[in-house]
N, C-alpha and C. Protein backbone atom coordinates (compact mmCIF):
# COMPACT_ATOMS: atom_id res chain seq x y z
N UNK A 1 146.27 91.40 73.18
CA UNK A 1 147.64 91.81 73.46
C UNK A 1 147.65 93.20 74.10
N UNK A 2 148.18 93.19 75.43
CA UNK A 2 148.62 94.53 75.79
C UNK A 2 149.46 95.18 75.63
N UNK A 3 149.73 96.55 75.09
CA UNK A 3 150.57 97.00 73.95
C UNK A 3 151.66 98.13 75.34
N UNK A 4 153.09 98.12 75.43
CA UNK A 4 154.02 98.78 76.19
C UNK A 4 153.72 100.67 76.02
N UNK A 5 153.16 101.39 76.15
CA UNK A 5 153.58 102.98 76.04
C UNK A 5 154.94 103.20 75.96
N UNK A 6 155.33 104.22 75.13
CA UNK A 6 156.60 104.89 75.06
C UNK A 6 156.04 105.70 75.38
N UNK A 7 157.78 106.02 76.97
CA UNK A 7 157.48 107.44 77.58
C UNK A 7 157.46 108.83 76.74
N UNK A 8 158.08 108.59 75.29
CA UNK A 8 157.97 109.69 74.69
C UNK A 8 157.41 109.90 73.61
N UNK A 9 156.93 109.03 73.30
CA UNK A 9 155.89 108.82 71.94
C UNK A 9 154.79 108.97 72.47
N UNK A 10 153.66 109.63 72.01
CA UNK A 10 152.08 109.50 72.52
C UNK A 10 151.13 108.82 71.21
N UNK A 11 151.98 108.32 70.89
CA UNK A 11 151.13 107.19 69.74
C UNK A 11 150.72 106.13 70.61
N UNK A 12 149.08 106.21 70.15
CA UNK A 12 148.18 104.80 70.30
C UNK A 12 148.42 103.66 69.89
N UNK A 13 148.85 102.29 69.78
CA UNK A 13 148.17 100.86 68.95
C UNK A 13 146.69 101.43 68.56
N UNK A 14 146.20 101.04 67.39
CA UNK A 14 145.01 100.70 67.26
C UNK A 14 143.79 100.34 68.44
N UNK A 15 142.91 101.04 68.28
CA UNK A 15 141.97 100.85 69.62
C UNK A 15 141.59 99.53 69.25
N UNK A 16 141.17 98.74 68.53
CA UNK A 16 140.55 98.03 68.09
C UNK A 16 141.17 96.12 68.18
N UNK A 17 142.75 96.73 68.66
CA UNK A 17 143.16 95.80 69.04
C UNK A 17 142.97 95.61 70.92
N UNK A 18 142.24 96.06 71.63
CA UNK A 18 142.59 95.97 72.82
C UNK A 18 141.69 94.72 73.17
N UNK A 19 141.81 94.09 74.60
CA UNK A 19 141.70 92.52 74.87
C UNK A 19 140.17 93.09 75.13
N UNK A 20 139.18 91.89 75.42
CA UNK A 20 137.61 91.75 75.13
C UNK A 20 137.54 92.80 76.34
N UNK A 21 138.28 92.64 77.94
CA UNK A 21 137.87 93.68 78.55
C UNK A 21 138.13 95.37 78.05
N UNK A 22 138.67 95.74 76.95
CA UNK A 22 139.06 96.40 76.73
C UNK A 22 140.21 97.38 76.52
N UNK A 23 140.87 96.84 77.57
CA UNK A 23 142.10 96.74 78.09
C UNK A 23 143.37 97.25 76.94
N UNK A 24 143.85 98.17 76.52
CA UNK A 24 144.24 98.30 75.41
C UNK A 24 145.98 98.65 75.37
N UNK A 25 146.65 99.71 76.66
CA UNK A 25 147.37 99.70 76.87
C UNK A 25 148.03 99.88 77.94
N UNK A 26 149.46 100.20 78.37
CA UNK A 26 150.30 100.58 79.89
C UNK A 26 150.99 101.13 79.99
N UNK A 27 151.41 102.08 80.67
CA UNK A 27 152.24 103.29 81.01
C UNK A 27 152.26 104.33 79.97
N UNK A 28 153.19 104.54 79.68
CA UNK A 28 153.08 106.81 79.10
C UNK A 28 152.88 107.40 80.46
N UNK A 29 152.27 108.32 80.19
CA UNK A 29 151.83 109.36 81.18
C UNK A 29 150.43 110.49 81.30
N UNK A 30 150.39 111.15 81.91
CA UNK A 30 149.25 111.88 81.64
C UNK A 30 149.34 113.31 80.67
N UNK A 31 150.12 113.42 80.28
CA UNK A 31 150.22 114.70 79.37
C UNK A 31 149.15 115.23 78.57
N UNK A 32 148.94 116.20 78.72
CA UNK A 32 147.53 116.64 77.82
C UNK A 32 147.38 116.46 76.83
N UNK A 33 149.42 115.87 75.67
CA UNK A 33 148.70 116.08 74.52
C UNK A 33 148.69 115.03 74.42
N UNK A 34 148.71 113.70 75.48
CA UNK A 34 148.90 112.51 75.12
C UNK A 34 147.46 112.03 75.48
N UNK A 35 146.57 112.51 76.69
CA UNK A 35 145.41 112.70 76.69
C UNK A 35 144.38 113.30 75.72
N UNK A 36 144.58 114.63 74.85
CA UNK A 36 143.95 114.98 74.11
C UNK A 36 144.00 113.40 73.14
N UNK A 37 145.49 113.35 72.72
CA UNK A 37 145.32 112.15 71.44
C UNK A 37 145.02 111.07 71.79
N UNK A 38 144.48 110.45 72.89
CA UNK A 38 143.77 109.30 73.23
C UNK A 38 141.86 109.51 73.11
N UNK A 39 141.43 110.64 73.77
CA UNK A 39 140.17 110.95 73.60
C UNK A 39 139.28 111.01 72.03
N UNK A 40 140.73 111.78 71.12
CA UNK A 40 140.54 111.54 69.66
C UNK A 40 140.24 110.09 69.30
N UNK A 41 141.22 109.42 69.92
CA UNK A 41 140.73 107.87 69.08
C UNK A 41 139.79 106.33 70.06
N UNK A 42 138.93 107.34 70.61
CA UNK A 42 138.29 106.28 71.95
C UNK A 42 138.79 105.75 72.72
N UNK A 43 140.19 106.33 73.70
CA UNK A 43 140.56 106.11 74.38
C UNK A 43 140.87 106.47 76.01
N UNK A 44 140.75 105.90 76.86
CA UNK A 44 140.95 106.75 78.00
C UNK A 44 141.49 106.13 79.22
N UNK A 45 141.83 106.75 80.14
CA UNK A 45 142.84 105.98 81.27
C UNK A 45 141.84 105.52 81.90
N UNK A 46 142.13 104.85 83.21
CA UNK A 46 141.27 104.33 84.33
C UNK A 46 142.46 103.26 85.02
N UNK A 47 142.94 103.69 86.07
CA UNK A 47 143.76 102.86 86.85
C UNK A 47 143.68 103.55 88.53
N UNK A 48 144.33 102.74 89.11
CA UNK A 48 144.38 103.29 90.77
C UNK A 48 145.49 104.13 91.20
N UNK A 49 145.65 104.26 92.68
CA UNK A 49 147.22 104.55 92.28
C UNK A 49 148.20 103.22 92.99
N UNK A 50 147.50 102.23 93.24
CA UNK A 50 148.76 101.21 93.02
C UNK A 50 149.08 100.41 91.29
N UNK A 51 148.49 101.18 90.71
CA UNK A 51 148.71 100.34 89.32
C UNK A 51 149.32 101.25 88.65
N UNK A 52 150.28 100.69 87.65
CA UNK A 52 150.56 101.59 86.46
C UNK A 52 149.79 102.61 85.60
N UNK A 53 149.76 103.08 84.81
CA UNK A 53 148.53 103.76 84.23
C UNK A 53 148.18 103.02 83.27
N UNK A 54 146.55 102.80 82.81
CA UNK A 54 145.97 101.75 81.99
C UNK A 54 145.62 102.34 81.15
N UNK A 55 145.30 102.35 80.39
CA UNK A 55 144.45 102.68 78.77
C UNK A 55 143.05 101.43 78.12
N UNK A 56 142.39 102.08 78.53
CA UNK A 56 141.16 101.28 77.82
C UNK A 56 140.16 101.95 76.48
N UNK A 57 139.88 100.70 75.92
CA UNK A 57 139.00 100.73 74.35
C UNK A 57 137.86 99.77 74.43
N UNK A 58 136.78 99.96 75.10
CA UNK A 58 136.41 99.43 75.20
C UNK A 58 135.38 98.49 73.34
N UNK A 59 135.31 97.46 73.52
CA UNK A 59 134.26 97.21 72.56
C UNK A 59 132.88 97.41 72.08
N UNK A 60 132.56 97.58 73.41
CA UNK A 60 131.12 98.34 73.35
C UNK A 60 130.92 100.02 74.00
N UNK A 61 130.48 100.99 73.80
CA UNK A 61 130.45 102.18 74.28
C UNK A 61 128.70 102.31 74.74
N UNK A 62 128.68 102.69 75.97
CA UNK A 62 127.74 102.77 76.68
C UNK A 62 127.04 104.45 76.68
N UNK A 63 126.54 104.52 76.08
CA UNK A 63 126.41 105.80 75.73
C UNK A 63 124.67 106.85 75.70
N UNK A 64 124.41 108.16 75.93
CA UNK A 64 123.60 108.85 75.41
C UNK A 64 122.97 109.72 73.93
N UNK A 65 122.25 109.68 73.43
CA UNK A 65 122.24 110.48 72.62
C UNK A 65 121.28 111.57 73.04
N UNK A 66 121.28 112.58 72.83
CA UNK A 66 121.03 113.56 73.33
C UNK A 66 119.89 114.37 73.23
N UNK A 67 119.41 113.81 72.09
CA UNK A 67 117.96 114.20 71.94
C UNK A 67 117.15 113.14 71.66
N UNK A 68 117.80 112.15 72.30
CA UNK A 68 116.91 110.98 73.20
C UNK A 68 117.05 110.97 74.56
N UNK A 69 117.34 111.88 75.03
CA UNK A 69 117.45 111.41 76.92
C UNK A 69 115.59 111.37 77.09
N UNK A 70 115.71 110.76 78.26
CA UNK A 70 114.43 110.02 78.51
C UNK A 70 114.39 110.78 80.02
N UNK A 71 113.28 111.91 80.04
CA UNK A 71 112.85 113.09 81.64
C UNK A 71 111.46 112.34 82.04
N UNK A 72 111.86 111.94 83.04
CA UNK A 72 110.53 111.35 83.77
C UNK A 72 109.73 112.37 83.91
N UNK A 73 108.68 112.77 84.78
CA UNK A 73 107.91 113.59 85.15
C UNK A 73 107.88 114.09 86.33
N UNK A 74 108.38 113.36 87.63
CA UNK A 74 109.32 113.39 88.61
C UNK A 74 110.36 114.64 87.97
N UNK A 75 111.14 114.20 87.23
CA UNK A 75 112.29 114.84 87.06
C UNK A 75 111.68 116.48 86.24
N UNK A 76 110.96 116.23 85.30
CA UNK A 76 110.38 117.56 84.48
C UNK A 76 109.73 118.58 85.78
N UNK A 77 109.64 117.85 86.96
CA UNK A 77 109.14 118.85 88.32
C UNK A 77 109.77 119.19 88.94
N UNK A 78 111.38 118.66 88.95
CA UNK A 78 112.38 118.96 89.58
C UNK A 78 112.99 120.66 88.63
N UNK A 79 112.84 119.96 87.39
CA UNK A 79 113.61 121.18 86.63
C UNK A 79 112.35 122.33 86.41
N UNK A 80 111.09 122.29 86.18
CA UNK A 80 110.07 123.54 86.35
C UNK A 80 110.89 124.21 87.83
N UNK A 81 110.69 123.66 89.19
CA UNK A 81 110.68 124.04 90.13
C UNK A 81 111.73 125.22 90.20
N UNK A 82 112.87 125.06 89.69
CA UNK A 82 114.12 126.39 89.39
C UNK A 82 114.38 126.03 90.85
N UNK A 83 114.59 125.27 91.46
CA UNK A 83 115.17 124.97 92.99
C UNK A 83 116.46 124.88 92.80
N UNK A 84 117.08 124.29 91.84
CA UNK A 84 118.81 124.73 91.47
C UNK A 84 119.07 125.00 90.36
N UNK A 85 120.18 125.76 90.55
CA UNK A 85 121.19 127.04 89.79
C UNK A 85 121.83 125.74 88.71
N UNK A 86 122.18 126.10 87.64
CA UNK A 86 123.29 125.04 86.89
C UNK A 86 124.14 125.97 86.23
N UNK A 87 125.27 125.70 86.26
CA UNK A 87 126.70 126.70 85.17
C UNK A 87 127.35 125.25 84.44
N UNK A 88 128.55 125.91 84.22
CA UNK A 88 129.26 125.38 83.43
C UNK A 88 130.71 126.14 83.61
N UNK A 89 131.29 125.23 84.03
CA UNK A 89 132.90 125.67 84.21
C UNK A 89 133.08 126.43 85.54
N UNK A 90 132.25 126.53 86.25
CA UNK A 90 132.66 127.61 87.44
C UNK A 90 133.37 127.16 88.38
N UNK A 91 133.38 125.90 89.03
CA UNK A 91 133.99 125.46 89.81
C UNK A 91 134.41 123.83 89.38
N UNK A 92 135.35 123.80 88.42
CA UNK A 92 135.61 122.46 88.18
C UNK A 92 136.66 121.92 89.04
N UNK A 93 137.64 122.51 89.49
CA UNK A 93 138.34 121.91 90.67
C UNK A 93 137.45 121.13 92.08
N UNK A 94 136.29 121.97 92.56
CA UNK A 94 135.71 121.61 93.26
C UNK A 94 134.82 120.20 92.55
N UNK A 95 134.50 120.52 91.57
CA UNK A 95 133.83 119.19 90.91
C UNK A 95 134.60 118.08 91.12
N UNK A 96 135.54 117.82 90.45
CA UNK A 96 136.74 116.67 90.32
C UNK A 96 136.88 116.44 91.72
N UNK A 97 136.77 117.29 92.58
CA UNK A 97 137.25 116.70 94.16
C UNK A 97 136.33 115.91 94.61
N UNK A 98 135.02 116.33 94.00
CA UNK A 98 133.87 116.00 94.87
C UNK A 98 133.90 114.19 94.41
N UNK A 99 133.73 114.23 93.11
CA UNK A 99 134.01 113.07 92.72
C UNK A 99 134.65 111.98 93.06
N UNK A 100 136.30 112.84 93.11
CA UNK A 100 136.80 111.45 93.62
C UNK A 100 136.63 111.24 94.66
N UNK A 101 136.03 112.35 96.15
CA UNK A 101 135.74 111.93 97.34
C UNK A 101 134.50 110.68 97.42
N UNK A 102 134.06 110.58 96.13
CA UNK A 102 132.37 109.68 96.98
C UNK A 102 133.17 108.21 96.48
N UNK A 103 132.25 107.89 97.34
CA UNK A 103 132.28 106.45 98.30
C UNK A 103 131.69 105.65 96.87
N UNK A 104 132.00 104.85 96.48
CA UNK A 104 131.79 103.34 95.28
C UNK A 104 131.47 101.98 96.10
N UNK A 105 130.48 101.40 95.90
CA UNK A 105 130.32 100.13 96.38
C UNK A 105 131.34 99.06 95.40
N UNK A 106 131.24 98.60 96.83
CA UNK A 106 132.66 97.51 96.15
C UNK A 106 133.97 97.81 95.86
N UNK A 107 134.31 98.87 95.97
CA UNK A 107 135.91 99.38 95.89
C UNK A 107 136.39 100.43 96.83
N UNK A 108 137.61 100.72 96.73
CA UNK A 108 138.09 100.80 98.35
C UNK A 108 138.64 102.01 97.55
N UNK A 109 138.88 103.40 97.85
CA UNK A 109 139.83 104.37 97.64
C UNK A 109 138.92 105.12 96.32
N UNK A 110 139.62 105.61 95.42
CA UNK A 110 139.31 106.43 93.73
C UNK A 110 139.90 105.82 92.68
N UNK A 111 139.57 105.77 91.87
CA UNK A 111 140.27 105.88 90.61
C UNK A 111 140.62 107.27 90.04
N UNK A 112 139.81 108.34 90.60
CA UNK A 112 140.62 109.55 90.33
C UNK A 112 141.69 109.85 91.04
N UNK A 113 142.70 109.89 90.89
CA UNK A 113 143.71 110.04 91.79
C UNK A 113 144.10 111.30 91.70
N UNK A 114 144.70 111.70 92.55
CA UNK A 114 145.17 113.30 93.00
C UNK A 114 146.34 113.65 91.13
N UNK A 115 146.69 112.73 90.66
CA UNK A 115 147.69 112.73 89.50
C UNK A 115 146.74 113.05 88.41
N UNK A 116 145.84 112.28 88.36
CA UNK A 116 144.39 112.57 87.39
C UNK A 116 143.49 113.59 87.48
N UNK A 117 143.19 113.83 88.91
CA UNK A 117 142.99 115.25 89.13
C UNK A 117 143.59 116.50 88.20
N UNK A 118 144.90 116.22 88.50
CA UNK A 118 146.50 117.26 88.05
C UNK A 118 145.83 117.18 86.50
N UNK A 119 145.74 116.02 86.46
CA UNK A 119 146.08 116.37 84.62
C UNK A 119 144.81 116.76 83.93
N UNK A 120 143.25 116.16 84.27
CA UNK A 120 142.35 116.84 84.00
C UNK A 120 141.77 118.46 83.93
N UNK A 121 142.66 118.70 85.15
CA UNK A 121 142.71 120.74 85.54
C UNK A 121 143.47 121.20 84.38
N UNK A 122 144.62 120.64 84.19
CA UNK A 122 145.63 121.03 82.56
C UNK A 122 144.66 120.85 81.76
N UNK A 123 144.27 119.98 81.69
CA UNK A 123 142.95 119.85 80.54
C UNK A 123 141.86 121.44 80.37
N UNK A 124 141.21 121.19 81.41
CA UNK A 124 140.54 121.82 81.70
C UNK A 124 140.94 123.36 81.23
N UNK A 125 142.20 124.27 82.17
CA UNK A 125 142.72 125.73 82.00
C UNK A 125 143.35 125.52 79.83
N UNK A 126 142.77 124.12 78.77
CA UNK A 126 143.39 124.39 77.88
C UNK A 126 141.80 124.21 77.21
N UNK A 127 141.36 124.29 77.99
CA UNK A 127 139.50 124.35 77.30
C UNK A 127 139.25 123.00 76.46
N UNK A 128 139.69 121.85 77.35
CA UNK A 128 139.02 121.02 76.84
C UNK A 128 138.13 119.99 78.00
N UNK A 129 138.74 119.84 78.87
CA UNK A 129 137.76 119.45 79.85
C UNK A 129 137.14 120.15 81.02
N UNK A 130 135.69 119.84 80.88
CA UNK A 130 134.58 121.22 81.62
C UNK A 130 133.73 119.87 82.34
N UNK A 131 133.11 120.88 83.08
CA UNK A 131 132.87 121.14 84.35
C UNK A 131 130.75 121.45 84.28
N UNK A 132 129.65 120.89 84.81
CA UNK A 132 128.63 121.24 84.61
C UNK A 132 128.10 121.35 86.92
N UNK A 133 127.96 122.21 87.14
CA UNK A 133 127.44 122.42 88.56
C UNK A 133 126.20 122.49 88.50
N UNK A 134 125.26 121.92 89.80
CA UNK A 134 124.62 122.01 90.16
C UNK A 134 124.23 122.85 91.83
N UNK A 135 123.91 124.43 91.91
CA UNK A 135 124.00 124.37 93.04
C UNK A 135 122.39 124.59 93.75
N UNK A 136 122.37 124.60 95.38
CA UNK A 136 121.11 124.95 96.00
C UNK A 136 121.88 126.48 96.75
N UNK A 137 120.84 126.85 96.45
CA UNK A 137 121.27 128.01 98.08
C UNK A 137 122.79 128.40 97.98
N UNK A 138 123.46 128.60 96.73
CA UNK A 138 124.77 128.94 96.39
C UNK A 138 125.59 127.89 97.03
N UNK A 139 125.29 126.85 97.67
CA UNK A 139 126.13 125.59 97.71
C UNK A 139 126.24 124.60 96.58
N UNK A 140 127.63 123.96 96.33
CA UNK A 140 127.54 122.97 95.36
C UNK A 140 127.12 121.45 95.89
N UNK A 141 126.18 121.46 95.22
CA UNK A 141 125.52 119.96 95.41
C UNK A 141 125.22 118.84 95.04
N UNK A 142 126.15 119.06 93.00
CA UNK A 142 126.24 117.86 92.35
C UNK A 142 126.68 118.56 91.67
N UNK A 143 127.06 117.83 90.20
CA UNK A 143 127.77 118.09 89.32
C UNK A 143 128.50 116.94 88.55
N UNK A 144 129.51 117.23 86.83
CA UNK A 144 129.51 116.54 86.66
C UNK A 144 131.40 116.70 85.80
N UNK A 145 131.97 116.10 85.71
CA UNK A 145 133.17 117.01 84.76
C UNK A 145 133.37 115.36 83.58
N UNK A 146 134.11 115.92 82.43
CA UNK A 146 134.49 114.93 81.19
C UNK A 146 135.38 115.61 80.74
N UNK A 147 135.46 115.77 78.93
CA UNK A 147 136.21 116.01 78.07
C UNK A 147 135.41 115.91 77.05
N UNK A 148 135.89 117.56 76.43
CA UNK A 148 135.05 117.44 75.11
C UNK A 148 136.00 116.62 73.69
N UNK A 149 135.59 116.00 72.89
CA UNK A 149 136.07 115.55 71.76
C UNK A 149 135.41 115.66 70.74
N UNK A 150 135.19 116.75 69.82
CA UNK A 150 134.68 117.57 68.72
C UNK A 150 133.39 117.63 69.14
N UNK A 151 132.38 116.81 69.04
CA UNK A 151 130.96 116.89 69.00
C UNK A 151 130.47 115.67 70.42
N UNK A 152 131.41 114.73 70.74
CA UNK A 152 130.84 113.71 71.99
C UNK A 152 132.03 114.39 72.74
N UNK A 153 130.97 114.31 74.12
CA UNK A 153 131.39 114.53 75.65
C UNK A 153 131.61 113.46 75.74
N UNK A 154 133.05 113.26 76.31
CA UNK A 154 133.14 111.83 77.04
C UNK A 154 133.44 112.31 78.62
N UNK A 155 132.12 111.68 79.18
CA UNK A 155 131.77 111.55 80.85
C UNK A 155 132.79 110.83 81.37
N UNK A 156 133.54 111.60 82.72
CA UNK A 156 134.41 111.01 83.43
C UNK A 156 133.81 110.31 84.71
N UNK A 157 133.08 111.28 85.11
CA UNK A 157 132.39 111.09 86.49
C UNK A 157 131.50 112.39 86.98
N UNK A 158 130.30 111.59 87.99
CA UNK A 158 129.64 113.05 88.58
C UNK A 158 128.98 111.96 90.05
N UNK A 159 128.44 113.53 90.67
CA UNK A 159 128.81 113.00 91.93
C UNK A 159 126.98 114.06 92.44
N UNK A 160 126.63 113.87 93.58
CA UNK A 160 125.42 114.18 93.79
C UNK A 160 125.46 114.18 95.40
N UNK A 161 125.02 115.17 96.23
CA UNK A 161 125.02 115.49 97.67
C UNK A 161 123.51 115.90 97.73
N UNK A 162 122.44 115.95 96.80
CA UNK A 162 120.90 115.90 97.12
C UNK A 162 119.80 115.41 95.60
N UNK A 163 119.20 114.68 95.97
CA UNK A 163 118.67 114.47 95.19
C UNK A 163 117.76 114.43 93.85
N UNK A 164 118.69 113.72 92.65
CA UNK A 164 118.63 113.61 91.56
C UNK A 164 119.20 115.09 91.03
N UNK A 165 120.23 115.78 91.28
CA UNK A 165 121.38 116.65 91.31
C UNK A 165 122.18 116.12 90.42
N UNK A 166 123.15 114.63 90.22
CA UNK A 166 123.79 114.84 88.78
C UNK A 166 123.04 114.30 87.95
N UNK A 167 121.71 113.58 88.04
CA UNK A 167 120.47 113.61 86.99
C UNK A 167 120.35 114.80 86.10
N UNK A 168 120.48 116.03 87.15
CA UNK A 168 119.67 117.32 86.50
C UNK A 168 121.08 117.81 85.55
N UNK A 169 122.29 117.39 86.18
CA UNK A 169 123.60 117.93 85.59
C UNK A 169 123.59 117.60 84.49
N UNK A 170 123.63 115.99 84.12
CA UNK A 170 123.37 114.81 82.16
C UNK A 170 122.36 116.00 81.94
N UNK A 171 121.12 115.79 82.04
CA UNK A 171 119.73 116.49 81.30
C UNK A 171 120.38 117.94 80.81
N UNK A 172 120.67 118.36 81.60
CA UNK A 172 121.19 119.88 81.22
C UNK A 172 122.73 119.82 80.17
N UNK A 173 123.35 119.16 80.39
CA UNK A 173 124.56 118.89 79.64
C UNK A 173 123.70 118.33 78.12
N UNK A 174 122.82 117.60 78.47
CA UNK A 174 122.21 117.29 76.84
C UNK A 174 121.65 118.27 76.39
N UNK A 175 120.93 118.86 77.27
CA UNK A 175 119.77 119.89 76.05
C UNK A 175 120.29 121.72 75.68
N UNK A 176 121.60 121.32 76.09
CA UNK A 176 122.18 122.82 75.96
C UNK A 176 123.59 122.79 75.35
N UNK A 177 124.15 122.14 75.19
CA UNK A 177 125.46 122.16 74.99
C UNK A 177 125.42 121.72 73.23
N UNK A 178 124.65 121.15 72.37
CA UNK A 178 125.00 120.94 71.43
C UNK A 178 125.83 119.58 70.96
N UNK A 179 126.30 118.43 71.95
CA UNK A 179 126.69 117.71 71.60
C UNK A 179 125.94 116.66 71.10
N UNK A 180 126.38 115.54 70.22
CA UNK A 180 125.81 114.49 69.55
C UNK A 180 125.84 113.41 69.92
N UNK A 181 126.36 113.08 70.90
CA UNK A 181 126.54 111.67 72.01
C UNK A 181 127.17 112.06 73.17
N UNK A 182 127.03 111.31 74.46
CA UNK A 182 127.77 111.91 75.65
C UNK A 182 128.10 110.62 75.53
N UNK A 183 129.25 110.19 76.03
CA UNK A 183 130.25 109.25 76.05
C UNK A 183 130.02 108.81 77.97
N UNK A 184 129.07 107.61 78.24
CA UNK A 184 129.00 107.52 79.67
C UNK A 184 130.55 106.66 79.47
N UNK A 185 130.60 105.82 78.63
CA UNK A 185 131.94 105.17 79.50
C UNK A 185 131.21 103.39 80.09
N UNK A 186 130.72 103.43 81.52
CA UNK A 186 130.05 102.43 82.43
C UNK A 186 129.26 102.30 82.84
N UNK A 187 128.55 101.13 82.41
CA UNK A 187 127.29 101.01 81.90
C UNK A 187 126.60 100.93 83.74
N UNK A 188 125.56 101.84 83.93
CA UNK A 188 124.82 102.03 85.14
C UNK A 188 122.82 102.05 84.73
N UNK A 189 122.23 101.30 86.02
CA UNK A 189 120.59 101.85 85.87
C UNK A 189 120.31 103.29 86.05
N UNK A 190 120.99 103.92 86.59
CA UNK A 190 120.92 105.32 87.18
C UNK A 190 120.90 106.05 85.07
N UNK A 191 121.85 105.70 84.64
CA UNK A 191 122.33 106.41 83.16
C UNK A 191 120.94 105.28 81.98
N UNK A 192 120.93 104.35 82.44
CA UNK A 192 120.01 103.44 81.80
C UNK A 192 119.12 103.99 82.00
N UNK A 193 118.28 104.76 83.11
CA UNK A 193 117.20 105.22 83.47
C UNK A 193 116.72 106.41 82.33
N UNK A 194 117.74 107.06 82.13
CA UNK A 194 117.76 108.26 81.31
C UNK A 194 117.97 108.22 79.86
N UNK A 195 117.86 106.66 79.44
CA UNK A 195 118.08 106.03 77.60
C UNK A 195 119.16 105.88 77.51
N UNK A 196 120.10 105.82 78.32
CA UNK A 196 121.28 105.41 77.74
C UNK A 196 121.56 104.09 77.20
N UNK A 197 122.41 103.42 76.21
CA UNK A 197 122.45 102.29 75.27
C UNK A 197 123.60 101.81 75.23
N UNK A 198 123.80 100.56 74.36
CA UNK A 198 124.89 100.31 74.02
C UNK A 198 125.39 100.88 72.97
N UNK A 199 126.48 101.06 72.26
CA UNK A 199 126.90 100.95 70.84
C UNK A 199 128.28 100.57 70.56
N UNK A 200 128.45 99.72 69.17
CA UNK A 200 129.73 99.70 68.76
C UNK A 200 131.10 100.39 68.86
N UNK A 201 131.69 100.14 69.04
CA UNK A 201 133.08 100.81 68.72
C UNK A 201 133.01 101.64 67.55
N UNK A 202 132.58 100.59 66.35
CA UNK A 202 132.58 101.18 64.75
C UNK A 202 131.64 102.66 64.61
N UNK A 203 130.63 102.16 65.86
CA UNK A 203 129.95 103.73 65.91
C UNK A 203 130.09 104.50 66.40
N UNK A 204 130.62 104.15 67.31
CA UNK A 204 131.25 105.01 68.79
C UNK A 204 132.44 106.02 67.60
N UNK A 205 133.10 105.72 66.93
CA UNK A 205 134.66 106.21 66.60
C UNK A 205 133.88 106.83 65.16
N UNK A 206 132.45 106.40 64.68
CA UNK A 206 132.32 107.16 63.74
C UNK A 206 131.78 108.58 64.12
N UNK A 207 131.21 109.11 64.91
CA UNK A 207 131.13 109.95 65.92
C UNK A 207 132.28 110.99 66.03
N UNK A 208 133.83 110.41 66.62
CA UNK A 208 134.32 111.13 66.45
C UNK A 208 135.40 111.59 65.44
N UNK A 209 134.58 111.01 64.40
CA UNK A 209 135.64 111.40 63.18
C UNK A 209 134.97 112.19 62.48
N UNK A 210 133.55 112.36 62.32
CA UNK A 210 132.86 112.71 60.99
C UNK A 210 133.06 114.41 61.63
């Protein structure tokens, strides 16, 4: 059952009721605190901009743990080398752009939309959603932005202009930041490459309660 949003209520249905795709609810809006209180209970948007706004829960969470990421040796030569700079928070506007500019096989346009943009930056100037850069030569050249929710990052998107750049962005977001799961969201070989797994809902949400 897909459950109606009230434009002025930011109460969830139960995640747990949403359909096998995940699919959980429709319309509300983007408000931060209606966003903050969706991230609390494993929830998050994903729509276009010809669609209403969606809400998904998914059943399975595709996810990292963090002191399991898996560094090839390839990659452990990339990060000895100190060939790029990494921050955190410096340019997250530019991040989010970069993002929704790249090109997706098989789909036509973003799912970040210039509205999602808007509301992630609110996020963002209220210190909850950040920003990890990768640059060369003081250019930005990957990177990655989410939302923190107590102890799991939940990954929105990252984007890469040279190679294995938002590789180095995850690796560095794991081994420095202190979190206990990064929340990929969709399940990829690129994130598979690096140990990422499945897990429950029941575990996924125990995560962010404890």
């Amino acid at each position: 059952m897909i459950f109606k949003l009230d434009e002025t209520d930011i109460a969830f249905p139960p995640p747990e009721l949403a359909d096998d795709d995940g699919l959980l609810a429709v319309g509300g809006d983007l408000s931060s605190a209606r966003l903050t209180a969706a991230y609390q209970q494993g929830i998050f948007p994903w729509y276009s901009d010809d669609t209403p706004i969606l809400w998904y829960s998914p059943h399975e969470r595709f996810v990292l743990f963090p002191d399991k990421v898996k560094i090839s040796k390839s990659m452990r030569q990339v990060i000895r080398s100190g060939k790029f700079h990494l921050t955190k928070n410096k340019a997250f506007t530019s991040v989010i752009r970069e993002c929704a500019a790249k090109a997706r096989q098989d789909q036509d346009g973003t799912w970040i939309t210039q509205d999602m943009q808007d509301a992630y930056g609110r996020l963002h100037n209220l210190g909850i959603a950040h920003s990890v850069e990768v640059w060369y030569q003081e250019k930005l050249v990957g990177g990655l932005y989410g939302v923190s929710a107590g102890k799991v990052f939940c990954g929105e998107s990252m984007f890469s202009h040279a190679s294995n750049a938002s590789k180095l962005a995850l690796i560095w977001l794991c081994e420095t930041q202190g979190y206990e799961l990064i929340d990929c969201q969709i399940a990829s070989e690129h994130l598979k490459s690096l140990g990422a797994e499945l897990i429950s809902r029941e575990e996924y949400m125990g995560f962010l309660t404890h």
